[in-house]
C-alpha atoms as a PDB file:
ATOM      1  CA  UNK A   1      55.323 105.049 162.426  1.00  0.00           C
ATOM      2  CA  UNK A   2      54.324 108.667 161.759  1.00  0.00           C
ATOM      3  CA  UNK A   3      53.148 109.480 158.158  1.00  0.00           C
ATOM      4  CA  UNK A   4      55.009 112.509 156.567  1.00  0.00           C
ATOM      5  CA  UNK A   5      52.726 115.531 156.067  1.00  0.00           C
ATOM      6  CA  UNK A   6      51.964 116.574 152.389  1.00  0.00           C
ATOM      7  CA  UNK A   7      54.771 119.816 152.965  1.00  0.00           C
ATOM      8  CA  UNK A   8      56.893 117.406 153.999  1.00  0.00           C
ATOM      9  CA  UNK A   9      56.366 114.650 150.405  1.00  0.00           C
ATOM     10  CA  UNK A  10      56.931 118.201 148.276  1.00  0.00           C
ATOM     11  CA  UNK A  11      59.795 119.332 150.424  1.00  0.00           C
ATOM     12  CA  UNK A  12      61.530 115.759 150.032  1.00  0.00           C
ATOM     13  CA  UNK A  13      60.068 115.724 146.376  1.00  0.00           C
ATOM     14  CA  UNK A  14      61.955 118.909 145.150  1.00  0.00           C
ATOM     15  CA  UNK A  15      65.025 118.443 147.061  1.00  0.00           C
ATOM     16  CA  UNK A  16      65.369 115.373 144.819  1.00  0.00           C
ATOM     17  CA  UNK A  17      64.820 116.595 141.530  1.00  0.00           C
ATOM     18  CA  UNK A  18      67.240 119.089 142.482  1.00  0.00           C
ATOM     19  CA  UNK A  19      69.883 116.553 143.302  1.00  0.00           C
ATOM     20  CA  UNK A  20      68.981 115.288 140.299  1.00  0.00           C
ATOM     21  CA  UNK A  21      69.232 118.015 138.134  1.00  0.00           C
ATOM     22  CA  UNK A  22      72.283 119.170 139.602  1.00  0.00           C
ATOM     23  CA  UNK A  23      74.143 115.326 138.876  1.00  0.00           C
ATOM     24  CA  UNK A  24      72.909 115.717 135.386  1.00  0.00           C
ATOM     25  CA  UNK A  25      74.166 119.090 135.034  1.00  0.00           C
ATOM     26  CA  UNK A  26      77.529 117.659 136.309  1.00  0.00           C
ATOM     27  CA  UNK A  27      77.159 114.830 134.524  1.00  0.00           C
ATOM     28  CA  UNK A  28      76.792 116.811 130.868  1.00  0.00           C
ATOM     29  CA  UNK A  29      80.035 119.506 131.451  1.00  0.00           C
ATOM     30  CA  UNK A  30      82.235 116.654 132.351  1.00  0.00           C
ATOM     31  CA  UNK A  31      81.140 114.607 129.335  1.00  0.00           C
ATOM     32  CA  UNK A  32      81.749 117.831 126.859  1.00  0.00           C
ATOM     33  CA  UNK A  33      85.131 117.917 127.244  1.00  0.00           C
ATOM     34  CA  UNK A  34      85.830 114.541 127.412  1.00  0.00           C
ATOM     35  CA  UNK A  35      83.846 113.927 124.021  1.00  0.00           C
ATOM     36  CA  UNK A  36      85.537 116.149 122.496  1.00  0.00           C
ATOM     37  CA  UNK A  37      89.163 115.046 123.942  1.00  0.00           C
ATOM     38  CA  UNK A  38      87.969 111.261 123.160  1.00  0.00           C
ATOM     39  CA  UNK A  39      86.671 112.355 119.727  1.00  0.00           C
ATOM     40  CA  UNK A  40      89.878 114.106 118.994  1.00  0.00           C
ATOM     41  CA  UNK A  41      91.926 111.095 120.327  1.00  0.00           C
ATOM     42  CA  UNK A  42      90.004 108.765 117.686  1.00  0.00           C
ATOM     43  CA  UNK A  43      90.635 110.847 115.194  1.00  0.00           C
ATOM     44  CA  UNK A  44      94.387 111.478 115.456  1.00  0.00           C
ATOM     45  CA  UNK A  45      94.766 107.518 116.167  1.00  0.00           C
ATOM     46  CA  UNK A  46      92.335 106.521 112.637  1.00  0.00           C
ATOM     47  CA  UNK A  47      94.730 108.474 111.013  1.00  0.00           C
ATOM     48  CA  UNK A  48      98.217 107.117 112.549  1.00  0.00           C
ATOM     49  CA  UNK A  49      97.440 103.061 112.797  1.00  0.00           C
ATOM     50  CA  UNK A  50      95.424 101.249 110.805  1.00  0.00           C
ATOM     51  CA  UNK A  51      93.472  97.963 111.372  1.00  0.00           C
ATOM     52  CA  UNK A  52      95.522  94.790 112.117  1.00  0.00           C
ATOM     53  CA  UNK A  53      96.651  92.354 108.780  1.00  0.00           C
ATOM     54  CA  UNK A  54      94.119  89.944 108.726  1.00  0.00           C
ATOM     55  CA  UNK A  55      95.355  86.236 107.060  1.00  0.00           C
ATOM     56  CA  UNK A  56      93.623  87.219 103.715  1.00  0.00           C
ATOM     57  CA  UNK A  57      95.802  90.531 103.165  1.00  0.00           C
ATOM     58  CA  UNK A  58      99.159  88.724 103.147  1.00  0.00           C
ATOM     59  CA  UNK A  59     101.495  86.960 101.538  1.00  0.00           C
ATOM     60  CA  UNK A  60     105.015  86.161 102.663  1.00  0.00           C
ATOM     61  CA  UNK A  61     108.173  85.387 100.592  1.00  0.00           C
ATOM     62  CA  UNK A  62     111.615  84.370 100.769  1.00  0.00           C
ATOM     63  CA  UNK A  63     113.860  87.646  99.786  1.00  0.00           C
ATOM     64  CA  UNK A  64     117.567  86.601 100.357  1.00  0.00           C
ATOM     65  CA  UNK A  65     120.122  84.574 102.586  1.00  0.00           C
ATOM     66  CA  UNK A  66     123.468  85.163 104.308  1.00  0.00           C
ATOM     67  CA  UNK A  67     125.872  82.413 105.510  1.00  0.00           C
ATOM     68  CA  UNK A  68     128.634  83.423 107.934  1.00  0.00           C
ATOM     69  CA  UNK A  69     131.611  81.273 109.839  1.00  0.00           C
ATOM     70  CA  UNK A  70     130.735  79.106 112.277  1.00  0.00           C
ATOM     71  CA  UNK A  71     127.651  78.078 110.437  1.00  0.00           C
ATOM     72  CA  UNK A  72     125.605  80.888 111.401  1.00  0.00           C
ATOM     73  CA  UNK A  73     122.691  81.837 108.448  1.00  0.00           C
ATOM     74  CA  UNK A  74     120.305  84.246 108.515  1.00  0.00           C
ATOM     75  CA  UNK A  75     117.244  84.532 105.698  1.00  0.00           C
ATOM     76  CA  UNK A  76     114.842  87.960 105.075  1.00  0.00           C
ATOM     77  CA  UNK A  77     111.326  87.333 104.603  1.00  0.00           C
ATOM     78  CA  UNK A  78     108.524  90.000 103.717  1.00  0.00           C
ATOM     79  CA  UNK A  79     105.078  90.127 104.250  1.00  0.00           C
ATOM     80  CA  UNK A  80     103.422  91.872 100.900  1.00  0.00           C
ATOM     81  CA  UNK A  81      99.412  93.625 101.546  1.00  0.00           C
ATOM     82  CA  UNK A  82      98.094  92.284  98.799  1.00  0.00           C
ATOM     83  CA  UNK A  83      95.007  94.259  99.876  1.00  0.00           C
ATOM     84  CA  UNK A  84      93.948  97.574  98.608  1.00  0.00           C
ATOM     85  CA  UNK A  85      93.657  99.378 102.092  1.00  0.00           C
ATOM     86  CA  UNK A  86      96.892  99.664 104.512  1.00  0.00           C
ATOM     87  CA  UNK A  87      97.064  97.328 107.271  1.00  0.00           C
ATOM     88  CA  UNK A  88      99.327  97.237 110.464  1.00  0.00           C
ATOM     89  CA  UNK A  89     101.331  94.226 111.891  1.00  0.00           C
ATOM     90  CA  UNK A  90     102.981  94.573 115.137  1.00  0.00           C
ATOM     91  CA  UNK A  91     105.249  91.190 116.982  1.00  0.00           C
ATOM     92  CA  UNK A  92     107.372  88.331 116.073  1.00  0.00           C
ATOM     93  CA  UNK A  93     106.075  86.316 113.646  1.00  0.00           C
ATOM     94  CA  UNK A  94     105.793  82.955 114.167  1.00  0.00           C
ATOM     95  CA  UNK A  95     107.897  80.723 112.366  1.00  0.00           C
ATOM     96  CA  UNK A  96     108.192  76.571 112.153  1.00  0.00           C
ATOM     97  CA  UNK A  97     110.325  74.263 110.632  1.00  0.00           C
ATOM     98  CA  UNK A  98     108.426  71.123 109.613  1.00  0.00           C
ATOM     99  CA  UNK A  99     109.255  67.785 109.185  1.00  0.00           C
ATOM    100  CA  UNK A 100     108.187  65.328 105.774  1.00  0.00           C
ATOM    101  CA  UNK A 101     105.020  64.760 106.805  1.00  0.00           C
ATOM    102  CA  UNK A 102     104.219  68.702 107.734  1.00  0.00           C
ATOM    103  CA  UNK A 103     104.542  68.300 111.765  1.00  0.00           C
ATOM    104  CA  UNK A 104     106.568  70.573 113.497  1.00  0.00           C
ATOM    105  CA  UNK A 105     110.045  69.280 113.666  1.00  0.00           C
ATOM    106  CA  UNK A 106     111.971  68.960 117.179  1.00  0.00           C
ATOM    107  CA  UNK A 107     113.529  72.063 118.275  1.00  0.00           C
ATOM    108  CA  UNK A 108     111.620  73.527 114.964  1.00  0.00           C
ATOM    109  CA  UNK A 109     109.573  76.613 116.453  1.00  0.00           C
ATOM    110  CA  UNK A 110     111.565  79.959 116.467  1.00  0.00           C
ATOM    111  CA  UNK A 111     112.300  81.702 119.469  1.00  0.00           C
ATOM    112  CA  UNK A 112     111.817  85.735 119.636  1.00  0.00           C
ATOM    113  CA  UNK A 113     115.379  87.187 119.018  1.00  0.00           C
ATOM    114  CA  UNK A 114     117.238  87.812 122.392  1.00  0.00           C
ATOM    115  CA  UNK A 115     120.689  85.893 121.606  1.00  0.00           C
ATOM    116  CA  UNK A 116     121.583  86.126 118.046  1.00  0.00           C
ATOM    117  CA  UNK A 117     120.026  89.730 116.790  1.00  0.00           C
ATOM    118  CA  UNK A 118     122.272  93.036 117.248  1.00  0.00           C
ATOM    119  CA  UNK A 119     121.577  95.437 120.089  1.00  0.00           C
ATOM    120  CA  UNK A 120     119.124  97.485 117.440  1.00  0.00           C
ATOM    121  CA  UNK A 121     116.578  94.525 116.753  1.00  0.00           C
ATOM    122  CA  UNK A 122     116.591  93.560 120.779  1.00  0.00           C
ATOM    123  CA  UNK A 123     114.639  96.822 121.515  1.00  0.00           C
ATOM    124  CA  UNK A 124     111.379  94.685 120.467  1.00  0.00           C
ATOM    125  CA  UNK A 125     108.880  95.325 117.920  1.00  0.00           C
ATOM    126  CA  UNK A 126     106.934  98.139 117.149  1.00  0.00           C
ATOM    127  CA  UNK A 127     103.534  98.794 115.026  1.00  0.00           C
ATOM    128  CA  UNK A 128     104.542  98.725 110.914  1.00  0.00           C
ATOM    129  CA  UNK A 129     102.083  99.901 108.484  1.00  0.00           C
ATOM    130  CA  UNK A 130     102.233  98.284 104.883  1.00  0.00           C
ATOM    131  CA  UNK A 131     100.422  99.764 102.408  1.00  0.00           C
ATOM    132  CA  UNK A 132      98.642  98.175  99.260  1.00  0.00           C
ATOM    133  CA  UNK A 133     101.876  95.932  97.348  1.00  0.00           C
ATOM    134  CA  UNK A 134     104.429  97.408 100.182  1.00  0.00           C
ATOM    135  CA  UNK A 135     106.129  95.040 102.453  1.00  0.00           C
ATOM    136  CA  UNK A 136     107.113  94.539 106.103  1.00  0.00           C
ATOM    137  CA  UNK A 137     110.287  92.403 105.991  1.00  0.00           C
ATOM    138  CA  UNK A 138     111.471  90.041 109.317  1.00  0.00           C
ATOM    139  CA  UNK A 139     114.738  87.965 109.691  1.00  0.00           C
ATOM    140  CA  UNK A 140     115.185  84.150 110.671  1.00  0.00           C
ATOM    141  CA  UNK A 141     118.950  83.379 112.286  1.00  0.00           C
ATOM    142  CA  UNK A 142     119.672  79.825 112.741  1.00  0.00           C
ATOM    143  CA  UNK A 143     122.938  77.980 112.885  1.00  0.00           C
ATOM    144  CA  UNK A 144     123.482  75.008 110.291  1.00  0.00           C
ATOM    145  CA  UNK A 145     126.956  73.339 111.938  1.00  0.00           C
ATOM    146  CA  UNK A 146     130.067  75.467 110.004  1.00  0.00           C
ATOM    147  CA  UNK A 147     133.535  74.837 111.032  1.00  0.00           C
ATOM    148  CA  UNK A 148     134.368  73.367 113.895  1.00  0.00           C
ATOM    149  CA  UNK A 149     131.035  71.468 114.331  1.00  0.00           C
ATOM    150  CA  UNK A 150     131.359  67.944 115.973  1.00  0.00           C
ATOM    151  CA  UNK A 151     128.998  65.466 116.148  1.00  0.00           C
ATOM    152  CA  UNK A 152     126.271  63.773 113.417  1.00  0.00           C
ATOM    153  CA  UNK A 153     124.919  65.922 110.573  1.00  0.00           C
ATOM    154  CA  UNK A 154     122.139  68.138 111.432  1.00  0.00           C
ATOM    155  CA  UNK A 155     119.032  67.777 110.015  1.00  0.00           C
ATOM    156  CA  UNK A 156     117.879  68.818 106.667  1.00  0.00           C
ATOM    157  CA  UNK A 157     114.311  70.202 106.655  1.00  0.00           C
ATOM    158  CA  UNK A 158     112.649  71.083 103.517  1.00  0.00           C
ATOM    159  CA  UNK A 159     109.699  72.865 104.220  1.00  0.00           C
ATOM    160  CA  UNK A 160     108.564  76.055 107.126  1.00  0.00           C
ATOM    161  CA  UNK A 161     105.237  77.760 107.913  1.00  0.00           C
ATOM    162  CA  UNK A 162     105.231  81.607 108.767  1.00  0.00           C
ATOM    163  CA  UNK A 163     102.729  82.709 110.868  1.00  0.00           C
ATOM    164  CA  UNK A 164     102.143  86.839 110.817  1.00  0.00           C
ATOM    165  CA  UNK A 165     101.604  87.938 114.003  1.00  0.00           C
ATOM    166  CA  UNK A 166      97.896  87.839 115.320  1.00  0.00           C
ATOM    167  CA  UNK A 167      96.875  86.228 112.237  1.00  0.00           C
ATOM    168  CA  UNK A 168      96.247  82.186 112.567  1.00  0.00           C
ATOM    169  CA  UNK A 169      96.533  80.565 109.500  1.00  0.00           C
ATOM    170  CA  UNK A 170     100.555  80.255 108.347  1.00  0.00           C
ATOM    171  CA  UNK A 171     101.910  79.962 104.930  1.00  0.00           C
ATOM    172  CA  UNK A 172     103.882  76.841 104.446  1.00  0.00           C
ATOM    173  CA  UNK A 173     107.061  77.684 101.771  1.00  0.00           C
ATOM    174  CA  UNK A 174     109.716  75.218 100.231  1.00  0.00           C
ATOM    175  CA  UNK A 175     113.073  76.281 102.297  1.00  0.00           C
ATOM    176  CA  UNK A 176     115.728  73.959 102.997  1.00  0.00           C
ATOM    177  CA  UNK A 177     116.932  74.639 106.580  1.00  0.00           C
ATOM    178  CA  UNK A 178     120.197  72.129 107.828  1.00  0.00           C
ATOM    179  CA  UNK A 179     119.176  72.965 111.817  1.00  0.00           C
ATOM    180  CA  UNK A 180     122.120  72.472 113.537  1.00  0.00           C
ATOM    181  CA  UNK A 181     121.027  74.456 116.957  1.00  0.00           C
ATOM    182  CA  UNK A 182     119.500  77.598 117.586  1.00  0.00           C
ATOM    183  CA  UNK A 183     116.439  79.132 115.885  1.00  0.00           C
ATOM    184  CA  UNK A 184     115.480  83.106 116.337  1.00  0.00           C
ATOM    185  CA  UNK A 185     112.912  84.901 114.583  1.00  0.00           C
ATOM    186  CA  UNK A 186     113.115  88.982 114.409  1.00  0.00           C
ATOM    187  CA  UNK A 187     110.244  91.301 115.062  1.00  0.00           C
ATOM    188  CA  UNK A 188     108.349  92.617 112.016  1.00  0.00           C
ATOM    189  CA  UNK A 189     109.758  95.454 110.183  1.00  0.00           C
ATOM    190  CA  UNK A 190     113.209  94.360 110.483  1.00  0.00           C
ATOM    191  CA  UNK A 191     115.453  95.279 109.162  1.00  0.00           C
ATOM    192  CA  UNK A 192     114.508  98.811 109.704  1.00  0.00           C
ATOM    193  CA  UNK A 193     114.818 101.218 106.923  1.00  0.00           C
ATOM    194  CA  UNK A 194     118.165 103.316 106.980  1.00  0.00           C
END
């Protein structure tokens, strides 16, 4: 094999650095603008949605109840920041009826509202940001046997645990649900504000 000349190591050696140069060069403008697009992009975003609830900003209560015919009942819950910084929760909840000895009961784990809620709460959830002692409220919709129910009583279950979404520890609540079939859960932030 034939060694390259010296002329020829420099002639190969600059051609290189140019290539170099010249991919770094690239490299930099491209980057500029796309800094400063990311940068901008992080900023407008910190300012629109904050961090995700964690377990230890929440608490959840019971607000009311509705009975209808046919046996249909829904209940509002609310999550409440008890933090001093706004969070954001975004999903269905997860919601469980339990049994005496705290297991999940048969049938007891809401599904995501696709058959009971209006046309409105079907659209799916979207992110809600609750600031510091604010809430985000959700509904339950179960049926409890009304009129014209045949059969054995339901059921009664005295005790549920609430899951936020993305968070993993639930809060477990006193609530006496007669489950007599279905069991939905709304997104968070339903019902939305008029």
């Amino acid at each position: 094999m034939k060694e390259a000349s010296p002329g020829q190591l420099g002639n190969v050696r600059m051609l290189s650095a140019f290539f170099a140069l010249t991919m770094l060069l690239i490299l930099v403008v491209s980057t500029r603008g796309t800094s400063a697009q990311a940068r901008q992009g992080f900023a407008l975003a910190g300012n629109l949605v904050s961090a995700r609830c964690s377990d230890n900003q929440l608490s959840v209560r019971h607000v009311t109840e509705d009975a209808a015919m046919g046996g249909v009942r829904t209940i509002d819950y609310a999550f409440t920041n008890t933090s001093s910084s706004p969070c954001t929760l975004s999903g269905y909840p997860r919601f469980e009826v339990l049994s005496r000895s705290g297991r999940l009961a048969r049938h007891g784990r809401a599904s995501r509202g696709l058959n009971m809620l209006d046309e409105e709460a079907k659209k799916g959830p979207h992110p809600v940001t609750i600031e510091p002692g604010k809430t985000a409220m959700f509904q339950v919709y179960y049926n409890a046997g009304g009129a014209g129910y045949m059969g054995k009583p339901c059921p009664i279950y005295r005790k549920v645990r609430i899951t936020a979404p993305g968070a993993r520890r639930g809060f477990v609540l006193r609530e006496e649900i007669q489950l007599c079939g279905r069991l939905e859960v709304s997104p968070v932030g339903w019902p939305r504000a008029e």
